[in-house]
N, C-alpha and C. Protein backbone atom coordinates (compact mmCIF):
# COMPACT_ATOMS: atom_id res chain seq x y z
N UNK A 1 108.78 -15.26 72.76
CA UNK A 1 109.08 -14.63 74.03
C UNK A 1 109.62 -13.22 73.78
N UNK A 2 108.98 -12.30 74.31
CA UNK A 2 109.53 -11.06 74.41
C UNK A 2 110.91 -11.03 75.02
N UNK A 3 112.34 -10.55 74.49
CA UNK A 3 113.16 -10.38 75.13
C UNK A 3 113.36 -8.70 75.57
N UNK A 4 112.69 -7.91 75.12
CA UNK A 4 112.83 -6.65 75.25
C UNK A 4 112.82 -6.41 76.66
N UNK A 5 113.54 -5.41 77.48
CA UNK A 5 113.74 -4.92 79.19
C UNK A 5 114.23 -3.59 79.00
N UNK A 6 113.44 -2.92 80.09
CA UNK A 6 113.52 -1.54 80.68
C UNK A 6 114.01 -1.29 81.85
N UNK A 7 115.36 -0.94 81.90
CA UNK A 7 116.06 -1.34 83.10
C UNK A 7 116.79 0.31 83.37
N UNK A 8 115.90 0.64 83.34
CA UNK A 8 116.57 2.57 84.51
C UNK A 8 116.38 2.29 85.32
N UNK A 9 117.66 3.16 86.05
CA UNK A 9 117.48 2.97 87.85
C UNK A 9 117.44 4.50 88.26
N UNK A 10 116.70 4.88 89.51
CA UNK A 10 116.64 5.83 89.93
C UNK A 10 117.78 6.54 90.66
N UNK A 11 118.14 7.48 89.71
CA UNK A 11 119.72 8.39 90.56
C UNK A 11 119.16 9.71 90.76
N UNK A 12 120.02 10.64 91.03
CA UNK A 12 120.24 11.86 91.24
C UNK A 12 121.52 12.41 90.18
N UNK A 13 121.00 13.42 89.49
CA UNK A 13 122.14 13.69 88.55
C UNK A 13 121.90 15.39 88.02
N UNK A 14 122.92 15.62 87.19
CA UNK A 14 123.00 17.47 86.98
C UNK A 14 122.71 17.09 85.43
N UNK A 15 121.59 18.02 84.53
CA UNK A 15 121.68 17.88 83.61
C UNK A 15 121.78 19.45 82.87
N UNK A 16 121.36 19.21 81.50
CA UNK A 16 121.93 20.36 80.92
C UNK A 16 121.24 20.20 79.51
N UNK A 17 120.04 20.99 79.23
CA UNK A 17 119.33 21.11 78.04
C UNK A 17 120.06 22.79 77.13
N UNK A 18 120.50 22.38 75.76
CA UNK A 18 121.50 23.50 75.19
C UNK A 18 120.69 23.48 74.02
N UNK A 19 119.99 24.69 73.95
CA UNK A 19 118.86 24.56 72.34
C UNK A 19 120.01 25.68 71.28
N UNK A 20 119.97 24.83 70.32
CA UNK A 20 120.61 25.50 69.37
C UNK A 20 120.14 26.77 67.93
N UNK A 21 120.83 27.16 67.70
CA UNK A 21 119.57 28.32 66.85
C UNK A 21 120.15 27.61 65.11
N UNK A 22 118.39 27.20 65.33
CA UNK A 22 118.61 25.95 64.10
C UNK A 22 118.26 26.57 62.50
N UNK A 23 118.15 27.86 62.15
CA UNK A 23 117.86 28.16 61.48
C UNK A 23 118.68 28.49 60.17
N UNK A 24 119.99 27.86 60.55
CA UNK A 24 121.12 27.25 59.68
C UNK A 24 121.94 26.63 59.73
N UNK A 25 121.50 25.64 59.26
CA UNK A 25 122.05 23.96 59.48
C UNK A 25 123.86 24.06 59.69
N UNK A 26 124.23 24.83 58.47
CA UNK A 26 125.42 25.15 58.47
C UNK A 26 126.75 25.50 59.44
N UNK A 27 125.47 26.46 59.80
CA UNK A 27 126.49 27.39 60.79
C UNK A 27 126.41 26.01 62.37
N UNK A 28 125.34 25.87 62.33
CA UNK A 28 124.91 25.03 63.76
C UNK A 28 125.72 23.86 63.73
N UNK A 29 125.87 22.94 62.93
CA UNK A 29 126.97 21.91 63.21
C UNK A 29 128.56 22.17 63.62
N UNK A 30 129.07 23.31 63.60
CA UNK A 30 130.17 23.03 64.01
C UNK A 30 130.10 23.76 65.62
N UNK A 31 129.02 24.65 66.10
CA UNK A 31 128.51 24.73 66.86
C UNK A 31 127.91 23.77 68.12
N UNK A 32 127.45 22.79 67.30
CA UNK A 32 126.87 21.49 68.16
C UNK A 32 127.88 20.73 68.13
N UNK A 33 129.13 20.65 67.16
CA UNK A 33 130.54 19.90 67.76
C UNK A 33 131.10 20.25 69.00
N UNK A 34 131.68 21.82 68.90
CA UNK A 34 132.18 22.15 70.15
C UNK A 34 131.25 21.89 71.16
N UNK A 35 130.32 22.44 71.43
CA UNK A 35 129.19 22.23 72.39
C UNK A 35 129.51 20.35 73.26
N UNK A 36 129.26 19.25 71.99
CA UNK A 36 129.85 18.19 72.73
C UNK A 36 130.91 18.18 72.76
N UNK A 37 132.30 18.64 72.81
CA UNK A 37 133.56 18.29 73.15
C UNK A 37 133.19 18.93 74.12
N UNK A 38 133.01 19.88 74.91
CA UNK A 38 132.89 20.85 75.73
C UNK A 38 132.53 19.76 76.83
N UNK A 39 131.78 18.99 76.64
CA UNK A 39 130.05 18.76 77.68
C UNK A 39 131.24 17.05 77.71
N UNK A 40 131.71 16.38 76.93
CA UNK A 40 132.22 14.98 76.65
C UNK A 40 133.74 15.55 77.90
N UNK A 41 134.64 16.75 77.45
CA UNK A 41 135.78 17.26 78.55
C UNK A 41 135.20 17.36 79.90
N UNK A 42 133.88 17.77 80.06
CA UNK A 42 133.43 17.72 81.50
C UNK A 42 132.71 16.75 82.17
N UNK A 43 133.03 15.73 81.79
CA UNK A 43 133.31 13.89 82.09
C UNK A 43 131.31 14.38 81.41
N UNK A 44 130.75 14.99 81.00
CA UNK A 44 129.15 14.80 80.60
C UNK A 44 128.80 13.79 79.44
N UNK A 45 127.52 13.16 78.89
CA UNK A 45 127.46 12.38 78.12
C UNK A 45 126.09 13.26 77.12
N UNK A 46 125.49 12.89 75.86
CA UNK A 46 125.15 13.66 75.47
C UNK A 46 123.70 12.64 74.90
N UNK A 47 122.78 12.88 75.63
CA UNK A 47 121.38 11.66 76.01
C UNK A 47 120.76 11.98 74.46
N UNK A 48 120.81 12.79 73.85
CA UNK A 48 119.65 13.46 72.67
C UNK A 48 120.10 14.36 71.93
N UNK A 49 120.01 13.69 70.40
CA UNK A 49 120.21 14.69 69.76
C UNK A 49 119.06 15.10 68.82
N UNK A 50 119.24 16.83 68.76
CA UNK A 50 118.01 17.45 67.91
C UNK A 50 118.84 18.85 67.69
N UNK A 51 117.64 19.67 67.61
CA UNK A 51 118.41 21.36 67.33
C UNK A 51 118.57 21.02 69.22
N UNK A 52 118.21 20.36 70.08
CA UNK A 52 118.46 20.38 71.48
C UNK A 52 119.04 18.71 71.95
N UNK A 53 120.54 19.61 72.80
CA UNK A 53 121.42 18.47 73.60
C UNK A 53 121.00 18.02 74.62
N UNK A 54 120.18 17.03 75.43
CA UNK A 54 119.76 16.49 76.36
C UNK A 54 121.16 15.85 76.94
N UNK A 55 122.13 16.79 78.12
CA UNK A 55 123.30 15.91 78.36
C UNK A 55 122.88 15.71 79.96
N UNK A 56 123.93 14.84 80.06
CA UNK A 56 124.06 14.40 81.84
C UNK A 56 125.60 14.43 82.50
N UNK A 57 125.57 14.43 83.65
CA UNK A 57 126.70 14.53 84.16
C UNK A 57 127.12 13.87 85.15
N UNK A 58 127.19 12.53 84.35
CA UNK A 58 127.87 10.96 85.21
C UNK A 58 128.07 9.97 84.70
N UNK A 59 128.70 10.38 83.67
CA UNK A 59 129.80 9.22 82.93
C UNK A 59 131.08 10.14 82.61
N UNK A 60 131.96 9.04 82.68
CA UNK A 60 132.32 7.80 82.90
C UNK A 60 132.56 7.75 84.40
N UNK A 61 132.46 8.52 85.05
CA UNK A 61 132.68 8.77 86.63
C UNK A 61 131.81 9.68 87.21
N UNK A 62 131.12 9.05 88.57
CA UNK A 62 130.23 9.92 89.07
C UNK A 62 130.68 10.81 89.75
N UNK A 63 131.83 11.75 90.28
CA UNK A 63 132.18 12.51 90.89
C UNK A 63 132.38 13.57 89.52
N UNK A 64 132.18 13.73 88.36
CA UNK A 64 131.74 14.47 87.11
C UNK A 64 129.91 15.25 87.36
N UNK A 65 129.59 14.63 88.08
CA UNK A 65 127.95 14.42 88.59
C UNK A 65 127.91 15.45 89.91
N UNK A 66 128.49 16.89 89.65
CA UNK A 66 128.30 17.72 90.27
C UNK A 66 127.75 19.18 89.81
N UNK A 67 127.37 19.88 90.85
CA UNK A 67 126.81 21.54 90.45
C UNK A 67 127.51 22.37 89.55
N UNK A 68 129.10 22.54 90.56
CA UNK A 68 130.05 22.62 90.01
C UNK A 68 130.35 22.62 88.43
N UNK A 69 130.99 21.56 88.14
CA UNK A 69 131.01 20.92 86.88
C UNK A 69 129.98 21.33 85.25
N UNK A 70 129.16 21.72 86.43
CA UNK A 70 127.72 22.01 84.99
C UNK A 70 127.30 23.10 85.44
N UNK A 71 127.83 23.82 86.20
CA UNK A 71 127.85 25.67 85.89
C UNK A 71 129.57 25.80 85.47
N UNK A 72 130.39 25.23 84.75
CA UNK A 72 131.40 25.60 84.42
C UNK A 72 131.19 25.09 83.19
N UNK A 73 130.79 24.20 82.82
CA UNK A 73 130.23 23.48 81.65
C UNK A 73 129.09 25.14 80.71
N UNK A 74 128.24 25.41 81.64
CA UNK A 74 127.25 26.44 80.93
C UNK A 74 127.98 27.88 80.91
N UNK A 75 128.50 27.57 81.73
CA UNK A 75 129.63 29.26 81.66
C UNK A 75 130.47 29.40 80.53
N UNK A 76 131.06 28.23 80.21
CA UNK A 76 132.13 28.33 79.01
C UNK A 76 131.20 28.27 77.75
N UNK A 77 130.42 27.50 77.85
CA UNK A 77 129.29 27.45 76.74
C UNK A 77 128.86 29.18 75.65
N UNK A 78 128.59 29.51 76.86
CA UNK A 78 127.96 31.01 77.00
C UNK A 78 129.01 31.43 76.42
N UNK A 79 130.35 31.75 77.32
CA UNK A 79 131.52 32.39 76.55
C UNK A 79 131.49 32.46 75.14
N UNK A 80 131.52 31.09 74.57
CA UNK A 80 132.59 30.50 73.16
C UNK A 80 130.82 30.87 72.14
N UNK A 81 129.65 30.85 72.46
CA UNK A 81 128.94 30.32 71.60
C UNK A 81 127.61 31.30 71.89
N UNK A 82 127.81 32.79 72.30
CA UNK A 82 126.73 33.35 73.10
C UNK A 82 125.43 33.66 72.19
N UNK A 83 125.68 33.98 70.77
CA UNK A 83 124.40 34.13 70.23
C UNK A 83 123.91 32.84 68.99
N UNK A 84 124.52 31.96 69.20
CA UNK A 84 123.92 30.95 69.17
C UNK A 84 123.47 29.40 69.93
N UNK A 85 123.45 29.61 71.10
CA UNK A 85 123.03 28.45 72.10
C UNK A 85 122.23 29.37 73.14
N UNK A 86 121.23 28.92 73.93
CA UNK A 86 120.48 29.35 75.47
C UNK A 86 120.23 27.49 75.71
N UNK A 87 120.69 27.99 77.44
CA UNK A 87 120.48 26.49 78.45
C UNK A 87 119.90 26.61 79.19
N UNK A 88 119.25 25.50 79.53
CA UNK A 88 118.44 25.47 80.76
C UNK A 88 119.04 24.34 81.47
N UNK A 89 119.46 24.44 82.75
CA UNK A 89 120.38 23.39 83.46
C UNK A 89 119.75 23.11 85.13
N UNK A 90 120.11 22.20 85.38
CA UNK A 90 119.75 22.00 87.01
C UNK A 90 120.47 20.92 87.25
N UNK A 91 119.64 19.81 88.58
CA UNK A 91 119.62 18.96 89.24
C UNK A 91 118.52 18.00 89.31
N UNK A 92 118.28 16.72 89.52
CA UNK A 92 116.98 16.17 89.63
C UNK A 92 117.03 14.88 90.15
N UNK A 93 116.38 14.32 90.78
CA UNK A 93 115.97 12.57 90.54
C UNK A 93 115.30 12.03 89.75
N UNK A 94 115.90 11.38 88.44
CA UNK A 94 115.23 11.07 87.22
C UNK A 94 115.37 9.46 87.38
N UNK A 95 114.92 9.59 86.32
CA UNK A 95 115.66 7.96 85.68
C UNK A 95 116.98 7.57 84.67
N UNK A 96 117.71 6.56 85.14
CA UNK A 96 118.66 7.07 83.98
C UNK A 96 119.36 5.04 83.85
N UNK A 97 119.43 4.63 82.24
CA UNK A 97 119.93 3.50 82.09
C UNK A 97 119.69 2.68 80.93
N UNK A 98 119.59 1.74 80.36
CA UNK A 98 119.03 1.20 79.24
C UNK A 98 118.16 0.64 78.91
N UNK A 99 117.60 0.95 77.68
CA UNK A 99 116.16 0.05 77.47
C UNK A 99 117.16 -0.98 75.99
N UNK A 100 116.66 -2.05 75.92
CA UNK A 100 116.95 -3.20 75.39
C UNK A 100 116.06 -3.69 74.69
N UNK A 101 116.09 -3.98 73.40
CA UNK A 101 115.34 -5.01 72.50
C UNK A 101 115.81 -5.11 71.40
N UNK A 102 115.50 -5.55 70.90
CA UNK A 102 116.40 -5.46 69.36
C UNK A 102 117.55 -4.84 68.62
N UNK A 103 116.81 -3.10 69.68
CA UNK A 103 117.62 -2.19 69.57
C UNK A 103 118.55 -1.73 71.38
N UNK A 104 119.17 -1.20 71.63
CA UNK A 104 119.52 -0.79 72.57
C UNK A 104 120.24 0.49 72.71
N UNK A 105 119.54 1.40 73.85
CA UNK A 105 120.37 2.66 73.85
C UNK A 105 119.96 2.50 75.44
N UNK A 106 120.57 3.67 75.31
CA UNK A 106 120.66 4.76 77.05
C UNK A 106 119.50 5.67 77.23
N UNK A 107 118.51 5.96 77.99
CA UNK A 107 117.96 6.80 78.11
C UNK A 107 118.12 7.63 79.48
N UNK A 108 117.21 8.89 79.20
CA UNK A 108 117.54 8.99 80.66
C UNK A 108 116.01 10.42 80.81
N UNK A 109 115.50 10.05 82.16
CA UNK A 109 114.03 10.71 82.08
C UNK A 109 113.86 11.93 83.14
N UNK A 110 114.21 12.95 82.79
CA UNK A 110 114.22 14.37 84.06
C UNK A 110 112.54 14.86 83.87
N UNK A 111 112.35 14.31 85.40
CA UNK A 111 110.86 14.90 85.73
C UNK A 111 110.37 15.86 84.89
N UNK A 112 109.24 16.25 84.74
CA UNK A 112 108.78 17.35 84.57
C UNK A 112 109.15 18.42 83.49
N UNK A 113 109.87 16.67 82.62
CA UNK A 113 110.66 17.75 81.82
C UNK A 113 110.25 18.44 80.67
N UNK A 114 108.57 18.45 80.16
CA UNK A 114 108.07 19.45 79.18
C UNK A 114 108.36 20.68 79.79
N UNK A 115 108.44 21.20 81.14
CA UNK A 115 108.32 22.24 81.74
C UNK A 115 109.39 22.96 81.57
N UNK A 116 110.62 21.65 82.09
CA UNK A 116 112.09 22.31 81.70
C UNK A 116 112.39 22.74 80.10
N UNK A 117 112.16 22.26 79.57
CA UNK A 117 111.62 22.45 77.72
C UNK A 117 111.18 23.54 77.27
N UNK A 118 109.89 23.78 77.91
CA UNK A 118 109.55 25.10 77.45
C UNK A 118 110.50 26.13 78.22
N UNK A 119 110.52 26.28 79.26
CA UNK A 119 111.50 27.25 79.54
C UNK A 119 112.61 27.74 79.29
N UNK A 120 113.24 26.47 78.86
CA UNK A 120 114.46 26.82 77.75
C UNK A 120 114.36 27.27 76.63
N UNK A 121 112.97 27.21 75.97
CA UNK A 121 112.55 27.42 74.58
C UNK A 121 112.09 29.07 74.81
N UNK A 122 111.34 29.05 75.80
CA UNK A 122 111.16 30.36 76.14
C UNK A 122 112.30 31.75 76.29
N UNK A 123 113.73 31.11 76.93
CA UNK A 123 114.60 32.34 76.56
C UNK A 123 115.20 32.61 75.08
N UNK A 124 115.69 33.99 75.24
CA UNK A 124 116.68 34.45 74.35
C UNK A 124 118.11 33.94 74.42
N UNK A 125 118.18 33.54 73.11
CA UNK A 125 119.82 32.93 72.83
C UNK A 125 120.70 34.00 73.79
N UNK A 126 121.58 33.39 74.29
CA UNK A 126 122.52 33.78 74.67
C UNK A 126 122.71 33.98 76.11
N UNK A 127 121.22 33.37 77.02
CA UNK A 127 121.11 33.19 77.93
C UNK A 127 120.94 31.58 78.49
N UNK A 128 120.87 31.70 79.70
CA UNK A 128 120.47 30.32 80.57
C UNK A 128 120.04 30.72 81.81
N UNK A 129 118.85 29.53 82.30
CA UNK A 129 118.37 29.41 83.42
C UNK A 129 118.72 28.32 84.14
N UNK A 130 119.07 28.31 85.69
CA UNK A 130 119.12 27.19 86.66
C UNK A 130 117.48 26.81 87.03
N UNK A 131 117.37 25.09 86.27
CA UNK A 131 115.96 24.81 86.85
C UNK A 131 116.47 24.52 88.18
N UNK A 132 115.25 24.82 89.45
CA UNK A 132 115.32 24.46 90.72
C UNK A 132 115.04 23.17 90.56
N UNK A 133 115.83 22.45 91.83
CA UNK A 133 115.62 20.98 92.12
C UNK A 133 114.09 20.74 91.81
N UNK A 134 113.50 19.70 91.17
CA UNK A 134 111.87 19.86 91.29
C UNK A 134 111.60 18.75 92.95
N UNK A 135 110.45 19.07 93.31
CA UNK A 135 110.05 18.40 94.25
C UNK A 135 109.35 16.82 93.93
N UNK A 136 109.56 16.56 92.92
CA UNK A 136 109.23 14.98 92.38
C UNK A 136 109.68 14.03 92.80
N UNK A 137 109.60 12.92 93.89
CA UNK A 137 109.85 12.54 94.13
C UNK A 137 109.81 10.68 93.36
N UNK A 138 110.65 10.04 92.92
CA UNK A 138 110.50 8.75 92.14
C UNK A 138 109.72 7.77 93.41
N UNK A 139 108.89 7.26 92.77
CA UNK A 139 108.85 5.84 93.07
C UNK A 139 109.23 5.01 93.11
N UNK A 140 110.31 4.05 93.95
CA UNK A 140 111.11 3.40 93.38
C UNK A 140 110.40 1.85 93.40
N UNK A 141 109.75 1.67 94.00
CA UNK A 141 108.85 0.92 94.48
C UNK A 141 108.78 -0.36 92.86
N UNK A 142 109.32 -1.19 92.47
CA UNK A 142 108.48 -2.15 91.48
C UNK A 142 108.86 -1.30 90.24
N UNK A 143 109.61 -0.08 90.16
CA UNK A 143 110.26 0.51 89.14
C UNK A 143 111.40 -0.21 88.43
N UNK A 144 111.74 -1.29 88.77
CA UNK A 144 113.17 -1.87 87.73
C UNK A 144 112.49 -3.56 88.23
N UNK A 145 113.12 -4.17 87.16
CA UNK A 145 112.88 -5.31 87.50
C UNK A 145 114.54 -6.14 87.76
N UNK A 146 114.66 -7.29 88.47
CA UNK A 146 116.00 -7.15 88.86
C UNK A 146 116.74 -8.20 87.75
N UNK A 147 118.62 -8.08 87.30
CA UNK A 147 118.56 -8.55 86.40
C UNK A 147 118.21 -9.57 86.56
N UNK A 148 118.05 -11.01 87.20
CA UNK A 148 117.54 -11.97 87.55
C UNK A 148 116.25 -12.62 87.17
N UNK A 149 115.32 -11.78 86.30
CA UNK A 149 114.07 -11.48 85.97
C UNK A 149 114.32 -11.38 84.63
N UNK A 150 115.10 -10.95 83.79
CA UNK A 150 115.42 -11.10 82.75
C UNK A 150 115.38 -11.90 81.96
């Protein structure tokens, strides 16, 4: 029997893609420390790690899960870290929750997000862009199965 389950639920949340300038390992880790204390102090959680932080902003409390919060989050960023980090940040209705099997983590899925990707990849360090809300609307329809089904 397969026990493996895919259980995201559809929210609304502020996220925050922070590409790092990876072209020395060295210098970039203590860089990508502050970066998460920064993003972990502004109640954010930190979905992915690479030379790029895939964070969110609704843990451990959803009132952390504001505009607010993650333009003060990218503002200080900018301050402390300007020629080595560029963000690309917004708002969205994604998916966000755990997948389960053997292994288990958190994921979490922002629309359209090769688009948001390249665009972040596309600026110069030391900048950031606000992605606009996208117009994607989830399906929620037969999207989770309930735990009961499990």
């Amino acid at each position: 029997m397969d026990e493996s389950f895919f259980a995201p639920r559809p929210r609304h949340f502020q996220f925050v893609l922070v590409g790092f300038l990876d072209e020395d390992p060295v210098r970039m880790g203590p860089v990508m420390d502050d970066v998460a204390k920064r993003l972990f102090e502004h109640r954010g959680g930190i979905e992915a790690i690479a030379p790029v932080f895939v964070g969110t902003f609704r843990w451990p409390k959803l009132d952390s899960d504001s505009p607010e919060v993650r333009r003060r989050f990218v503002t200080e960023v900018l301050e402390a870290h300007r020629d080595s980090v560029r963000i690309a940040h917004g708002e969205c209705d994604g998916l966000t929750g755990i997948y389960g099997a053997r292994m288990r983590f958190s994921c979490v899925a922002i629309p359209e997000y090769s688009e948001v990707l390249r665009k972040l990849l596309d600026l110069p360090f030391g900048t950031a862009v606000e992605i606009s809300p996208t117009s994607y609307k989830l399906d929620t329809t037969g999207t989770n199965r309930k735990p009961t089904d499990r």
